[in-house]
C-alpha atoms as a PDB file:
ATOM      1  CA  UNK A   1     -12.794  12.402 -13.678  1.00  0.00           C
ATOM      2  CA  UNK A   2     -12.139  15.896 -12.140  1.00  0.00           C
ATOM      3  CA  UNK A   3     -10.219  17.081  -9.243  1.00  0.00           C
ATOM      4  CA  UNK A   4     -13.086  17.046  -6.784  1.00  0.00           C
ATOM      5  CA  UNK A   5     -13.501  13.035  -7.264  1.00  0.00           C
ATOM      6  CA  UNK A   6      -9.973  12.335  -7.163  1.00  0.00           C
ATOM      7  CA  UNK A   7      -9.896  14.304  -3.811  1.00  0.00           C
ATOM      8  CA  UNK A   8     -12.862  12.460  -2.546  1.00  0.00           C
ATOM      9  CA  UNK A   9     -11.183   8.962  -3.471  1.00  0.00           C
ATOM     10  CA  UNK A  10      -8.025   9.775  -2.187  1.00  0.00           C
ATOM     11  CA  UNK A  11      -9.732  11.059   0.973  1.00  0.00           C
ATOM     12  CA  UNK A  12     -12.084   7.987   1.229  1.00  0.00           C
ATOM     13  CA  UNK A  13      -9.223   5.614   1.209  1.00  0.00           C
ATOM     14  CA  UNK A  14      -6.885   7.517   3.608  1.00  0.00           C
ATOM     15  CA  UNK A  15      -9.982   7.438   5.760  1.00  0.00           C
ATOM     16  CA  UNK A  16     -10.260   3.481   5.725  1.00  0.00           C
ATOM     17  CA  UNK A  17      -6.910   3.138   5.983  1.00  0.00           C
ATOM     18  CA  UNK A  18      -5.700   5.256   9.147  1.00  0.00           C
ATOM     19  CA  UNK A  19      -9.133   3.820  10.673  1.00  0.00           C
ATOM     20  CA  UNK A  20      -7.691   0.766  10.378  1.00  0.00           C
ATOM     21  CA  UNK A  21      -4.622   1.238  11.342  1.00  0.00           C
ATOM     22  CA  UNK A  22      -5.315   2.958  14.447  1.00  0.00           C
ATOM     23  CA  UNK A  23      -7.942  -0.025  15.383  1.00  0.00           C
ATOM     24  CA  UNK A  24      -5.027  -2.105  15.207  1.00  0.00           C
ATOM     25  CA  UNK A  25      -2.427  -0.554  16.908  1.00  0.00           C
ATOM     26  CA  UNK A  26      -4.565   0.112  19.634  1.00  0.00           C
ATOM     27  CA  UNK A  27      -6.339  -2.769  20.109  1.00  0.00           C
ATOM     28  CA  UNK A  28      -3.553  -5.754  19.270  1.00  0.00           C
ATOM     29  CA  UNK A  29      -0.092  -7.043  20.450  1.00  0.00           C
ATOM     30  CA  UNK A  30       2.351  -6.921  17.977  1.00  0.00           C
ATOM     31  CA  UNK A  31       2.289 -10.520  16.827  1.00  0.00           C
ATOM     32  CA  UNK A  32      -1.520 -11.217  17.635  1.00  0.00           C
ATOM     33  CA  UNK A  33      -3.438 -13.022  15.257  1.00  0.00           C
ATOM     34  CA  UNK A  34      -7.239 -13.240  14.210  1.00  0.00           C
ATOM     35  CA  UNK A  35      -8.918 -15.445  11.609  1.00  0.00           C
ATOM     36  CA  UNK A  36     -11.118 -13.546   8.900  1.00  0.00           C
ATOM     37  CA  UNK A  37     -11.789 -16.094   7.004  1.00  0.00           C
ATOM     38  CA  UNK A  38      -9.870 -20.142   7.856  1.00  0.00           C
ATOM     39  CA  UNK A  39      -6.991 -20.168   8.586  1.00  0.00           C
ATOM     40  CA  UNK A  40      -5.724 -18.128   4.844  1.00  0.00           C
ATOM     41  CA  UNK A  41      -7.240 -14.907   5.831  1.00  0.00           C
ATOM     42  CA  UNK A  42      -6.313 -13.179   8.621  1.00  0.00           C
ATOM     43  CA  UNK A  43      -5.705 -10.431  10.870  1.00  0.00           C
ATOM     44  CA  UNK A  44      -2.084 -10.378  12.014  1.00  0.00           C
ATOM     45  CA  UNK A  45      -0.198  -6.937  13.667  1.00  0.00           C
ATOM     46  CA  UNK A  46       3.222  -6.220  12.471  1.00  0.00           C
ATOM     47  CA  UNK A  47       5.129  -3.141  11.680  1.00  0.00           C
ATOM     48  CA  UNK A  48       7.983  -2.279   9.556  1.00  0.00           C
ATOM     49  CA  UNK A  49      10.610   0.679   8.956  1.00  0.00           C
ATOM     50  CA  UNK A  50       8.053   1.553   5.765  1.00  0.00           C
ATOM     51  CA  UNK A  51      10.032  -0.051   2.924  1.00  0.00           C
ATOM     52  CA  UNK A  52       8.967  -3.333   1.140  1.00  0.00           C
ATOM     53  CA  UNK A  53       9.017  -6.321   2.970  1.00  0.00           C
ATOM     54  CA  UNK A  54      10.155  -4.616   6.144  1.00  0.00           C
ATOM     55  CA  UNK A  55      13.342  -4.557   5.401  1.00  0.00           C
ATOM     56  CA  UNK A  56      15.204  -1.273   6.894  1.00  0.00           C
ATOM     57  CA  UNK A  57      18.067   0.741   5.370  1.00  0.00           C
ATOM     58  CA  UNK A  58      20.590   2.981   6.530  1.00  0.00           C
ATOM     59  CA  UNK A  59      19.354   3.018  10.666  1.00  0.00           C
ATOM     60  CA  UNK A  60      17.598   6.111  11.509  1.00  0.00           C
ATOM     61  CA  UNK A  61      19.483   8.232   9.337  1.00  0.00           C
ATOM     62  CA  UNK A  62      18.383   6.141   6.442  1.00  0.00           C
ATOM     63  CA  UNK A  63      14.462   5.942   7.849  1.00  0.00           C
ATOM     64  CA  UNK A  64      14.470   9.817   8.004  1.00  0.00           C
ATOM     65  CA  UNK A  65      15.876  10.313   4.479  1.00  0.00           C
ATOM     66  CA  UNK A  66      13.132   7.727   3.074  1.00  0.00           C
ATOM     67  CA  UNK A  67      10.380   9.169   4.936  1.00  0.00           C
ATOM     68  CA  UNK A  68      11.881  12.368   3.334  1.00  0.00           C
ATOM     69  CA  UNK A  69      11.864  11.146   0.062  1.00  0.00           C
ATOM     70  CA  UNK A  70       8.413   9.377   0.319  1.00  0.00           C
ATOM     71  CA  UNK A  71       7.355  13.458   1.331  1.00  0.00           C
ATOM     72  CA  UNK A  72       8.732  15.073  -1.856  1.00  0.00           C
ATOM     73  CA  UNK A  73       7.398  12.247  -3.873  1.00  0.00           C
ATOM     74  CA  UNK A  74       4.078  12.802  -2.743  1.00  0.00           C
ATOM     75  CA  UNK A  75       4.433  16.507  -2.993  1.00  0.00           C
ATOM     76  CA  UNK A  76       5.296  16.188  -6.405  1.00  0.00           C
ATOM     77  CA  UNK A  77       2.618  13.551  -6.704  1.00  0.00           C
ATOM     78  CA  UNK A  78      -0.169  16.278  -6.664  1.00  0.00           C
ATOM     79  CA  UNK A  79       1.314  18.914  -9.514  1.00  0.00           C
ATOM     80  CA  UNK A  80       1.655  15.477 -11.558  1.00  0.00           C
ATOM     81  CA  UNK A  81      -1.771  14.072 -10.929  1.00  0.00           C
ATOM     82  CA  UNK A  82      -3.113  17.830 -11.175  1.00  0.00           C
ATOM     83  CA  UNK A  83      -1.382  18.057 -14.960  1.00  0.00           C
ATOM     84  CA  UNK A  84      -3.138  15.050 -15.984  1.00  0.00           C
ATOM     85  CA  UNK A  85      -6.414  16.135 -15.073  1.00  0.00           C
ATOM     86  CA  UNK A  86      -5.694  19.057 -17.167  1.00  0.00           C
ATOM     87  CA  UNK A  87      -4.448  17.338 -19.843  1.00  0.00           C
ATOM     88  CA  UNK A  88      -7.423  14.972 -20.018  1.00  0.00           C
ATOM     89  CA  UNK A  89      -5.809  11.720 -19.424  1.00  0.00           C
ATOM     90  CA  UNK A  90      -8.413   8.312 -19.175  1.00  0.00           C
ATOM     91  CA  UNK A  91     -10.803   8.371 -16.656  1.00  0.00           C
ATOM     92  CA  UNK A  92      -9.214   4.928 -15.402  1.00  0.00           C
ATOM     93  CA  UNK A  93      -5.861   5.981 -15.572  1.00  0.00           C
ATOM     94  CA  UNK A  94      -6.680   8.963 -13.298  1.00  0.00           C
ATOM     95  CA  UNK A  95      -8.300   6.433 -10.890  1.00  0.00           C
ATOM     96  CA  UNK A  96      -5.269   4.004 -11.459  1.00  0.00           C
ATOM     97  CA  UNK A  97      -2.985   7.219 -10.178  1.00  0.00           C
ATOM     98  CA  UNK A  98      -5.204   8.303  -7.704  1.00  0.00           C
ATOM     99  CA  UNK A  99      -4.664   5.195  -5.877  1.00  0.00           C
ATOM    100  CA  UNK A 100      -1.377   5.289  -5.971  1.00  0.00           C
ATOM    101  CA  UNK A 101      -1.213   8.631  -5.127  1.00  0.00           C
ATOM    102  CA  UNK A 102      -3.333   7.384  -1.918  1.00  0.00           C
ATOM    103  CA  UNK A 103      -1.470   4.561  -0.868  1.00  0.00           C
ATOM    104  CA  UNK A 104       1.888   6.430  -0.891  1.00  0.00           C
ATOM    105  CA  UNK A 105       0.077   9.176   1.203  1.00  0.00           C
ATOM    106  CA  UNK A 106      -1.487   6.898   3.351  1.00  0.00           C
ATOM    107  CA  UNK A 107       1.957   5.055   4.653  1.00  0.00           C
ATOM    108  CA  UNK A 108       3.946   8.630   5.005  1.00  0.00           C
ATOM    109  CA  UNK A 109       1.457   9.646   7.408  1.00  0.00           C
ATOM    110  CA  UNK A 110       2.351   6.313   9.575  1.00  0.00           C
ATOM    111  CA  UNK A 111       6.246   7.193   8.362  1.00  0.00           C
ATOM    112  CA  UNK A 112       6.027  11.129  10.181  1.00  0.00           C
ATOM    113  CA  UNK A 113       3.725  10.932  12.762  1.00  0.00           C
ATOM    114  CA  UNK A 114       2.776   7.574  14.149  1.00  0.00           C
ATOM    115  CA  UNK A 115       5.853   7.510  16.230  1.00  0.00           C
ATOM    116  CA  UNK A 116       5.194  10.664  17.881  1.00  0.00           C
ATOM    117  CA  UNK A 117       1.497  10.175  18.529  1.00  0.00           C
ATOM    118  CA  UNK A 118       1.943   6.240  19.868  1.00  0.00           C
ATOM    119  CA  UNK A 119       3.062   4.470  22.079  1.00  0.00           C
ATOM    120  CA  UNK A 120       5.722   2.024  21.132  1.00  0.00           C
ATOM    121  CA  UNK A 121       4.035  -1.846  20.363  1.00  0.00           C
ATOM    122  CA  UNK A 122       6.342  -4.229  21.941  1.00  0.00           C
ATOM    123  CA  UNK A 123       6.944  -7.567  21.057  1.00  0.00           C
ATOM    124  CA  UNK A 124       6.310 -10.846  23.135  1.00  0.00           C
ATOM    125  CA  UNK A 125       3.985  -9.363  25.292  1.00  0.00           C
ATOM    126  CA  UNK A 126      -0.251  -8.835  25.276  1.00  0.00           C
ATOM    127  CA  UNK A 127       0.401  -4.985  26.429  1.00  0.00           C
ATOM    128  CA  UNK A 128      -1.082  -2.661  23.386  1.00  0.00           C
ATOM    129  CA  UNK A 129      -0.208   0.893  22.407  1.00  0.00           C
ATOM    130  CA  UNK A 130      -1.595   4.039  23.475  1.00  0.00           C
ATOM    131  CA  UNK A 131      -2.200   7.298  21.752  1.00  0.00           C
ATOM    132  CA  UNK A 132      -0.405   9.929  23.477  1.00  0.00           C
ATOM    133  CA  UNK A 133       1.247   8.355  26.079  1.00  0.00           C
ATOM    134  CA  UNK A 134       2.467  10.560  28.924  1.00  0.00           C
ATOM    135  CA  UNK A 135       6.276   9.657  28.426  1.00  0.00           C
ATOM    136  CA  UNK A 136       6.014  10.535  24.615  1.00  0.00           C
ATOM    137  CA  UNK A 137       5.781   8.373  21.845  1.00  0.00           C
ATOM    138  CA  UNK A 138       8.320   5.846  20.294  1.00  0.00           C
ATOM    139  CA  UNK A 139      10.209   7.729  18.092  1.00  0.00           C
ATOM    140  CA  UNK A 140      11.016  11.318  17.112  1.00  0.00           C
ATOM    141  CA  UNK A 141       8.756  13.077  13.881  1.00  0.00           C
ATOM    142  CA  UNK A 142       9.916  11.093  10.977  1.00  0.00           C
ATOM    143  CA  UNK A 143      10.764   7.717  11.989  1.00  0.00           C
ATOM    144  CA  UNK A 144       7.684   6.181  12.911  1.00  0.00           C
ATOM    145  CA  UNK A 145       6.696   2.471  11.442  1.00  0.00           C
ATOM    146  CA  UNK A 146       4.005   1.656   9.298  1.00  0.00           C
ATOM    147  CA  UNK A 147       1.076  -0.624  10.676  1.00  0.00           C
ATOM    148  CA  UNK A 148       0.456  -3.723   8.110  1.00  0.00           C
ATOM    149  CA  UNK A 149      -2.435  -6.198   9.229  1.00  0.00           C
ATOM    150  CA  UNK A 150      -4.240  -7.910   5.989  1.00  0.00           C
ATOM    151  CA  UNK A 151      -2.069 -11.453   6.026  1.00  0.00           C
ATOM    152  CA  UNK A 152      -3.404 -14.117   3.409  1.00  0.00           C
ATOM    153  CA  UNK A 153      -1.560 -17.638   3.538  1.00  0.00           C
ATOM    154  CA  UNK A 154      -3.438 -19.141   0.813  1.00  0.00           C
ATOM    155  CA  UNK A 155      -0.964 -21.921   0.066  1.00  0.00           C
ATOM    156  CA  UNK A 156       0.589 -23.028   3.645  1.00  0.00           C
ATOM    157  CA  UNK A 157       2.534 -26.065   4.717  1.00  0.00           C
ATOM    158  CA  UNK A 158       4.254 -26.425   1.378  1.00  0.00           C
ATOM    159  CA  UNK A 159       7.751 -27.395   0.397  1.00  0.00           C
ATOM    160  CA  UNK A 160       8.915 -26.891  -3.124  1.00  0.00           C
ATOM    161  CA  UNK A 161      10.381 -29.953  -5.279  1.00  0.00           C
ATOM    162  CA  UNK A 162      13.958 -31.445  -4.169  1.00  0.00           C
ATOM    163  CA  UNK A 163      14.721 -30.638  -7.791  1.00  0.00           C
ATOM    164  CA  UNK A 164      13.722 -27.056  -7.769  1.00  0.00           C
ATOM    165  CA  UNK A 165      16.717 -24.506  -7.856  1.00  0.00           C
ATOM    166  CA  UNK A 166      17.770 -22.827  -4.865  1.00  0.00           C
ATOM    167  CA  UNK A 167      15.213 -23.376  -2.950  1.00  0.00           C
ATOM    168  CA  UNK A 168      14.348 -27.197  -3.169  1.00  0.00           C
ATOM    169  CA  UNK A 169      12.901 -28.719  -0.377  1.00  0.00           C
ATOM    170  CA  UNK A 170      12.314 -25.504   1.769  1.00  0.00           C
ATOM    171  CA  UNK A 171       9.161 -24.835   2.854  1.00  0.00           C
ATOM    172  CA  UNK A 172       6.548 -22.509   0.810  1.00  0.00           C
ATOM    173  CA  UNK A 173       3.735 -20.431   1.674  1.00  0.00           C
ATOM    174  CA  UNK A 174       1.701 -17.999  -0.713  1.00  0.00           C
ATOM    175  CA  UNK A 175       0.763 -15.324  -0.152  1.00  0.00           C
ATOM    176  CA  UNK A 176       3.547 -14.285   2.644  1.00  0.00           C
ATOM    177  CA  UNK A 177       3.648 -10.313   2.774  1.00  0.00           C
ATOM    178  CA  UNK A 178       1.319  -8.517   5.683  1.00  0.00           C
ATOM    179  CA  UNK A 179       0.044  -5.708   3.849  1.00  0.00           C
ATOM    180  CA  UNK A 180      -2.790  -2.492   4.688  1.00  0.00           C
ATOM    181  CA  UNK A 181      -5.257  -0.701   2.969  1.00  0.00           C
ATOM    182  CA  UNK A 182      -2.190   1.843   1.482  1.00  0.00           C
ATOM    183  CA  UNK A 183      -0.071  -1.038  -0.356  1.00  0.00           C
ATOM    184  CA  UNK A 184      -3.220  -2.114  -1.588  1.00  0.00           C
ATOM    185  CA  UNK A 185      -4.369   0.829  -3.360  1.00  0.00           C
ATOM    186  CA  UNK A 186      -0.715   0.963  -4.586  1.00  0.00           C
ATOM    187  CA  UNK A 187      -0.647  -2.877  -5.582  1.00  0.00           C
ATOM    188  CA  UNK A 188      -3.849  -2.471  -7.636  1.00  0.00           C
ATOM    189  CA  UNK A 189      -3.901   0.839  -9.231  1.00  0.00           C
ATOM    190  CA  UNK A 190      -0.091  -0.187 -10.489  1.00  0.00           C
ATOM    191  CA  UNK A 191      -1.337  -3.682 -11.847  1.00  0.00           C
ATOM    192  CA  UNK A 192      -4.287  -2.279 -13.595  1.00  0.00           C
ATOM    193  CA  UNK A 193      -2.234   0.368 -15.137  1.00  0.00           C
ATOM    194  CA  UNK A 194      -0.332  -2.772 -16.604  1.00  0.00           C
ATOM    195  CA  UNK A 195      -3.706  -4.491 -17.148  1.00  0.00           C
ATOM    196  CA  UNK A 196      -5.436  -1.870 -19.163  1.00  0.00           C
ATOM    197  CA  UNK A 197      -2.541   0.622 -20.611  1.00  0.00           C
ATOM    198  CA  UNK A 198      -3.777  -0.155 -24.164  1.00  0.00           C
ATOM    199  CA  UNK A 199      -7.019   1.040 -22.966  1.00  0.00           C
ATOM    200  CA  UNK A 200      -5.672   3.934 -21.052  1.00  0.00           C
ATOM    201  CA  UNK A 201      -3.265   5.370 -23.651  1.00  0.00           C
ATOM    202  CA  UNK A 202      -5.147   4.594 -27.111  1.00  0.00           C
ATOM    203  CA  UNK A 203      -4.216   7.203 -29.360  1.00  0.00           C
ATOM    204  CA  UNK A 204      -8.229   8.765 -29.961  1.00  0.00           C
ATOM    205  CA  UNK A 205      -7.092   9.486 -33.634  1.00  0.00           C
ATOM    206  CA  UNK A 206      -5.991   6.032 -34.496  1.00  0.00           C
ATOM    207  CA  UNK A 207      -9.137   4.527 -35.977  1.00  0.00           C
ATOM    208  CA  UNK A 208      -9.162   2.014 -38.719  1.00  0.00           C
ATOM    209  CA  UNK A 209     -10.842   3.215 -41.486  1.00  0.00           C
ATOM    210  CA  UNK A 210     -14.201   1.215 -42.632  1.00  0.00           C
ATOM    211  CA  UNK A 211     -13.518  -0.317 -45.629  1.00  0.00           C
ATOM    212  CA  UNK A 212     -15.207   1.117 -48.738  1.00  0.00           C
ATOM    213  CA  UNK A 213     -16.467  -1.963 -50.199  1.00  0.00           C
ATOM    214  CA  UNK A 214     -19.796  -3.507 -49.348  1.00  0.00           C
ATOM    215  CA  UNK A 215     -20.295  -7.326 -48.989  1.00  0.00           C
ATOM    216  CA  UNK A 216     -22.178  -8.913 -52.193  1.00  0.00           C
ATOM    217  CA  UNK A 217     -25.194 -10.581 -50.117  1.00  0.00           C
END
């Protein structure tokens, strides 16, 4: 896999992604809700500070230093990805990084510039975003929020066992997160590099030798 089709994937998928994204934020409420498929795929606008789970850290001091860090990671994403192609690693682990490399990319851009270029999504209310809004956007360069949408309740209305730990009797729902197209790429090219790392880093010279003696037919 060379350099020109990991730039194409990574392209391709920042492409769907910030589509997306944009759809959404201009289009829905945060808090509005559409059915994909039932009731255990949907559509459902939310966004969060860019860290797992939405949680925050550190106010905006502590959004700008992540976004920062998410930056340099990326930055230093390419020379890595770059020395692998050079080195000859796996066609599947280069598409494995690639989408990582992707996803990360795809939720800075939300992370520097989406709260500049929007208009802020407000809660409890149908009003949606625009781009460019006259009065300026939500936030300065740097703290903007990243859009999630894809939200998949496959279990719902559960309760775990009164005799489970912790959390007995509480109610359950899989799968909770809202995701995007960016944590995606990130959640499967980091499983399959779990998956398949036997297949990814199997040492070419370590062959088993074919036996010398032939089977008496």
């Amino acid at each position: 896999m060379n350099g020109k089709k990991i730039v194409a994937l990574v392209a391709l998928i920042i492409f769907i992604d910030q589509a997306l994204k944009f759809y959404i934020k201009l289009n829905y409420f945060i808090g509005e809700e559409h059915a994909i498929i039932g009731t255990w795929a949907r559509l459902h606008f939310v966004e969060n500070e860019g860290m797992a789970w939405g949680l925050k850290w550190g106010g905006n001091i502590g959004k700008i230093a992540l976004t920062l860090f998410r930056l340099v990671a990326v930055i230093w994403g390419v020379f890595l990805i770059k020395g692998f192609i050079e080195k000859k690693y796996h066609n599947g682990f280069l598409f494995c990084a690639a989408l990582i490399f992707a996803g990360a990319l795809g939720n800075l851009i939300d992370s520097i510039f989406y709260g500049v270029i929007f208009e802020a999504s407000v809660p409890y209310t149908t009003m949606v975003a625009q781009l460019f809004p006259l009065g300026g956007g939500y936030a300065p360069l740097l703290q903007g929020k990243v859009v999630d949408m894809f939200y998949f309740p496959i279990i719902q209305n559960a309760h775990f066992p009164s005799w489970f730990p912790i959390w007995g009797g509480e109610e359950f729902e899989f799968f909770r997160p809202v995701f995007n197209v960016a944590d995606a790429a990130i959640s499967t090219g980091v499983i399959s590099l779990f998956v398949f790392q036997g297949t990814f880093f199997k040492d070419p010279e370590d062959t088993t030798p074919e036996s010398p003696y032939k089977p008496i037919l």
